[in-house]
C-alpha atoms as a PDB file:
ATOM      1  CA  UNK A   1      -9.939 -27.556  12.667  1.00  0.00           C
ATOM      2  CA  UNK A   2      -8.845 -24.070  12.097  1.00  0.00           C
ATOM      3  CA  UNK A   3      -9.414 -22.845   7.908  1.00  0.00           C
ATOM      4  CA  UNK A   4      -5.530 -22.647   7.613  1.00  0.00           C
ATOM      5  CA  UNK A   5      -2.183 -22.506   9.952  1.00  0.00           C
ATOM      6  CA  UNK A   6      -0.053 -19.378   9.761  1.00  0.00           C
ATOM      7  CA  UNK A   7       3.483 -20.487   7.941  1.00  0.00           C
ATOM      8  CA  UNK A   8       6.564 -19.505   9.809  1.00  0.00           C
ATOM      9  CA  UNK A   9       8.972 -16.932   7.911  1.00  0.00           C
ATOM     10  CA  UNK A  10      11.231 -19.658   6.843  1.00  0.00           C
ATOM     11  CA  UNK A  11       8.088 -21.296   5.017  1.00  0.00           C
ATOM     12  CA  UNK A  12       7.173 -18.249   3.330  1.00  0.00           C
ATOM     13  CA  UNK A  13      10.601 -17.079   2.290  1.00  0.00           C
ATOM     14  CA  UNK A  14      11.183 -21.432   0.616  1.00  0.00           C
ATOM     15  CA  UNK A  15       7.550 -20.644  -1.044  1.00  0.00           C
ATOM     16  CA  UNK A  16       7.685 -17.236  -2.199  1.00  0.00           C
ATOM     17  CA  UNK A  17      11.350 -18.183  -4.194  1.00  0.00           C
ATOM     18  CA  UNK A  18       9.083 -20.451  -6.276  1.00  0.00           C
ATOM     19  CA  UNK A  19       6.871 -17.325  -7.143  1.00  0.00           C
ATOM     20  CA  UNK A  20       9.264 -14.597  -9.494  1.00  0.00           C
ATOM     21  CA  UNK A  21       7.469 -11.110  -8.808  1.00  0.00           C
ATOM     22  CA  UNK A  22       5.968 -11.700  -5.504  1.00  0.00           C
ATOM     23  CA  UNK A  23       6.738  -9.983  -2.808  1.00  0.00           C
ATOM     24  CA  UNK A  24       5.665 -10.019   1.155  1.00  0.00           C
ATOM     25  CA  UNK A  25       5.002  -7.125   3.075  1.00  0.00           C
ATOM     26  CA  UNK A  26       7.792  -5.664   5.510  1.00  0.00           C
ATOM     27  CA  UNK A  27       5.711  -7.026   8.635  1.00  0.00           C
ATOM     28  CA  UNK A  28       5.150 -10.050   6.698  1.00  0.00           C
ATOM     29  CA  UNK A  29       1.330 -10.724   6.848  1.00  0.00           C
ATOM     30  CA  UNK A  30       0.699  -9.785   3.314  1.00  0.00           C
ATOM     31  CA  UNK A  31       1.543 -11.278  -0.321  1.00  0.00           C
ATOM     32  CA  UNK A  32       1.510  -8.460  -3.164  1.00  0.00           C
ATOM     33  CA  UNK A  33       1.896  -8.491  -6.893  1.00  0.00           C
ATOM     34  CA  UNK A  34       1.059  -5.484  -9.966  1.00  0.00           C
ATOM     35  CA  UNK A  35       0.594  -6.677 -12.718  1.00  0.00           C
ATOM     36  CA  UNK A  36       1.138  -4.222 -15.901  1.00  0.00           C
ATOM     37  CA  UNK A  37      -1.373  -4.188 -18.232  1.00  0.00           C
ATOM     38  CA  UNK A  38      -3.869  -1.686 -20.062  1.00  0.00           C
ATOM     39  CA  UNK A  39      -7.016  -0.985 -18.380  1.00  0.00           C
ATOM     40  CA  UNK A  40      -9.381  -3.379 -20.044  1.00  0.00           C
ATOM     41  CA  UNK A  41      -7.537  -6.599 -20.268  1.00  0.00           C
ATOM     42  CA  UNK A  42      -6.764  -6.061 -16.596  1.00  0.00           C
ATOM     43  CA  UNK A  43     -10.418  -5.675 -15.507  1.00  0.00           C
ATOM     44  CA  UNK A  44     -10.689  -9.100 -17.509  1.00  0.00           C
ATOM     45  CA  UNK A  45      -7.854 -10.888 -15.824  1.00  0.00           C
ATOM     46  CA  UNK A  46      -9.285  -9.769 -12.591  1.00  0.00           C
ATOM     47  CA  UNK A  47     -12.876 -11.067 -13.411  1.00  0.00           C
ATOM     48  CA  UNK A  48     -10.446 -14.907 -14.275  1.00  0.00           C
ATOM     49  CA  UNK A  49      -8.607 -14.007 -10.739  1.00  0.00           C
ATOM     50  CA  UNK A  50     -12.146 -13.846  -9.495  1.00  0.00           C
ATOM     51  CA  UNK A  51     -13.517 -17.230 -11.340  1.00  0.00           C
ATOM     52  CA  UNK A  52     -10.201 -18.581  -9.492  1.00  0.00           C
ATOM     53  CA  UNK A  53     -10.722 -17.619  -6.010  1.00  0.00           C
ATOM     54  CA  UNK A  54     -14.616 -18.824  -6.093  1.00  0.00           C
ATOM     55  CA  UNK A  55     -12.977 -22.137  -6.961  1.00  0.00           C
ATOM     56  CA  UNK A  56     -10.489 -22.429  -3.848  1.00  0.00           C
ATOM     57  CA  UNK A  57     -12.837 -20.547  -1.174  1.00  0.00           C
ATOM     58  CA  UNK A  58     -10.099 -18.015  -1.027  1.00  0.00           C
ATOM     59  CA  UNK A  59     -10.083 -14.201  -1.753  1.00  0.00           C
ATOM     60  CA  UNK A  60      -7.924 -11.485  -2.465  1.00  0.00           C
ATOM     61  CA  UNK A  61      -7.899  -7.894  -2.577  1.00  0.00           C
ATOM     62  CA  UNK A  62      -7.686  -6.494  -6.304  1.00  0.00           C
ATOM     63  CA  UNK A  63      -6.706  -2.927  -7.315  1.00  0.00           C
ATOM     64  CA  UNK A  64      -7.272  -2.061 -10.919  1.00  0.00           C
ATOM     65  CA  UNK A  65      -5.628   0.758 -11.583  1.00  0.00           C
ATOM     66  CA  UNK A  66      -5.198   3.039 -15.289  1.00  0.00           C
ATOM     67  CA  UNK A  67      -2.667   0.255 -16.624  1.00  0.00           C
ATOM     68  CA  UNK A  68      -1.974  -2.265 -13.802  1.00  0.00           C
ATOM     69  CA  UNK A  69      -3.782  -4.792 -11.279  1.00  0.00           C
ATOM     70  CA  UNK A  70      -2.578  -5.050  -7.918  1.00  0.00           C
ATOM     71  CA  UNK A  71      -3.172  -8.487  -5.923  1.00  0.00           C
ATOM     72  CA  UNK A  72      -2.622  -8.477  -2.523  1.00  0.00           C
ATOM     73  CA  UNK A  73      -2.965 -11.900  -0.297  1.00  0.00           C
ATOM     74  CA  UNK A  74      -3.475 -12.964   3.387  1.00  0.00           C
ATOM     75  CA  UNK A  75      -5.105 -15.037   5.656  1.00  0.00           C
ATOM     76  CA  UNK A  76      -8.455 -13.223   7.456  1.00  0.00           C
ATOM     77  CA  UNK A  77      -9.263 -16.345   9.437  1.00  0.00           C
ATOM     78  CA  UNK A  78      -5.623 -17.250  10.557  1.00  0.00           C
ATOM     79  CA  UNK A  79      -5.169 -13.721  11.973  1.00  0.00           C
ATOM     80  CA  UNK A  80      -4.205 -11.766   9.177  1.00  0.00           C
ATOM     81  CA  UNK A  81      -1.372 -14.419   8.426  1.00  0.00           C
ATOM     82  CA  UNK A  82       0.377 -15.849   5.525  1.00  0.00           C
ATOM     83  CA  UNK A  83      -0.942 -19.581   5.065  1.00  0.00           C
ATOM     84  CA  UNK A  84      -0.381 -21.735   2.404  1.00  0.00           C
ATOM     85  CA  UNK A  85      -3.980 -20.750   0.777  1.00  0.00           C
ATOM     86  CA  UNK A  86      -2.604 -17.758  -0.081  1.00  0.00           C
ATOM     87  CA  UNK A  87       0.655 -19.580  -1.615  1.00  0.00           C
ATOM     88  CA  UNK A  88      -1.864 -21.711  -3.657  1.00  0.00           C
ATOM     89  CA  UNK A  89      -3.898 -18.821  -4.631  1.00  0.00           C
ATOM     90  CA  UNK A  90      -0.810 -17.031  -5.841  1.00  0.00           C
ATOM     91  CA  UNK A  91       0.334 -20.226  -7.974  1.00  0.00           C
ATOM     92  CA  UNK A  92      -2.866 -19.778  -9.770  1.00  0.00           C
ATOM     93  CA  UNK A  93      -2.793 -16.378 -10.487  1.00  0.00           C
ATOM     94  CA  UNK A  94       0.784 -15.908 -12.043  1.00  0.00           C
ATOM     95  CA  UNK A  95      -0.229 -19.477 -13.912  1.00  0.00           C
ATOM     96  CA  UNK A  96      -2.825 -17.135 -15.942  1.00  0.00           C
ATOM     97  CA  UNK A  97      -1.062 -14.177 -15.910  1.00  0.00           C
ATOM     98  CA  UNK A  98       1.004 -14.731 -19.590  1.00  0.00           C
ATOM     99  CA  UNK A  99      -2.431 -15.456 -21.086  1.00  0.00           C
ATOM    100  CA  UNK A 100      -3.946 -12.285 -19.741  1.00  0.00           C
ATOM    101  CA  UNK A 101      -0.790 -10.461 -21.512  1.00  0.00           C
ATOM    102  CA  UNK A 102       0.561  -8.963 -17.570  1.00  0.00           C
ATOM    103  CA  UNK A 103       3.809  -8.807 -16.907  1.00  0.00           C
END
């Protein structure tokens, strides 16, 4: 059983509407947010992102930056793909992100 099937563009384009902010890369193997935030409550909110991606077996690739954290999503083990672990993953983060104070 494969860790996750690669979604088809029409199943990222009906997930992605449900995620404000999101956006996928032009060749469309990659799921990106920045968050804006200063420097030390971003290095906190990505040690929660962190917490969260321990929980689902599921990682992303975090860029803290001077006053933002950049999250960027896909699939290793489905070929660099979209799946819907990064969909889920995604869900989680922007439902911690208002507590973190990003926008």
């Amino acid at each position: 059983m494969p860790y996750a099937d690669p979604l088809s563009s029409q199943e990222i384009e009906a997930r992605l509407s449900a995620l404000p902010g999101w956006t996928v890369s032009d060749d469309g193997t990659t799921l990106r947010r920045t968050y804006r935030l200063p420097h030390l409550p971003a290095a906190i909110f990505a040690l929660h992102i962190a917490g969260i991606q321990a929980d689902l077996n599921h990682h992303s690739d975090l860029t803290l930056g001077y006053d933002t954290l950049a999250v960027a999503l896909t699939t290793h083990a489905a070929g660099r793909r979209l799946t819907q672990k990064d969909f889920d993953l995604a869900t989680r983060i922007t439902s911690i992100a208002s507590g973190h104070g990003a926008r």
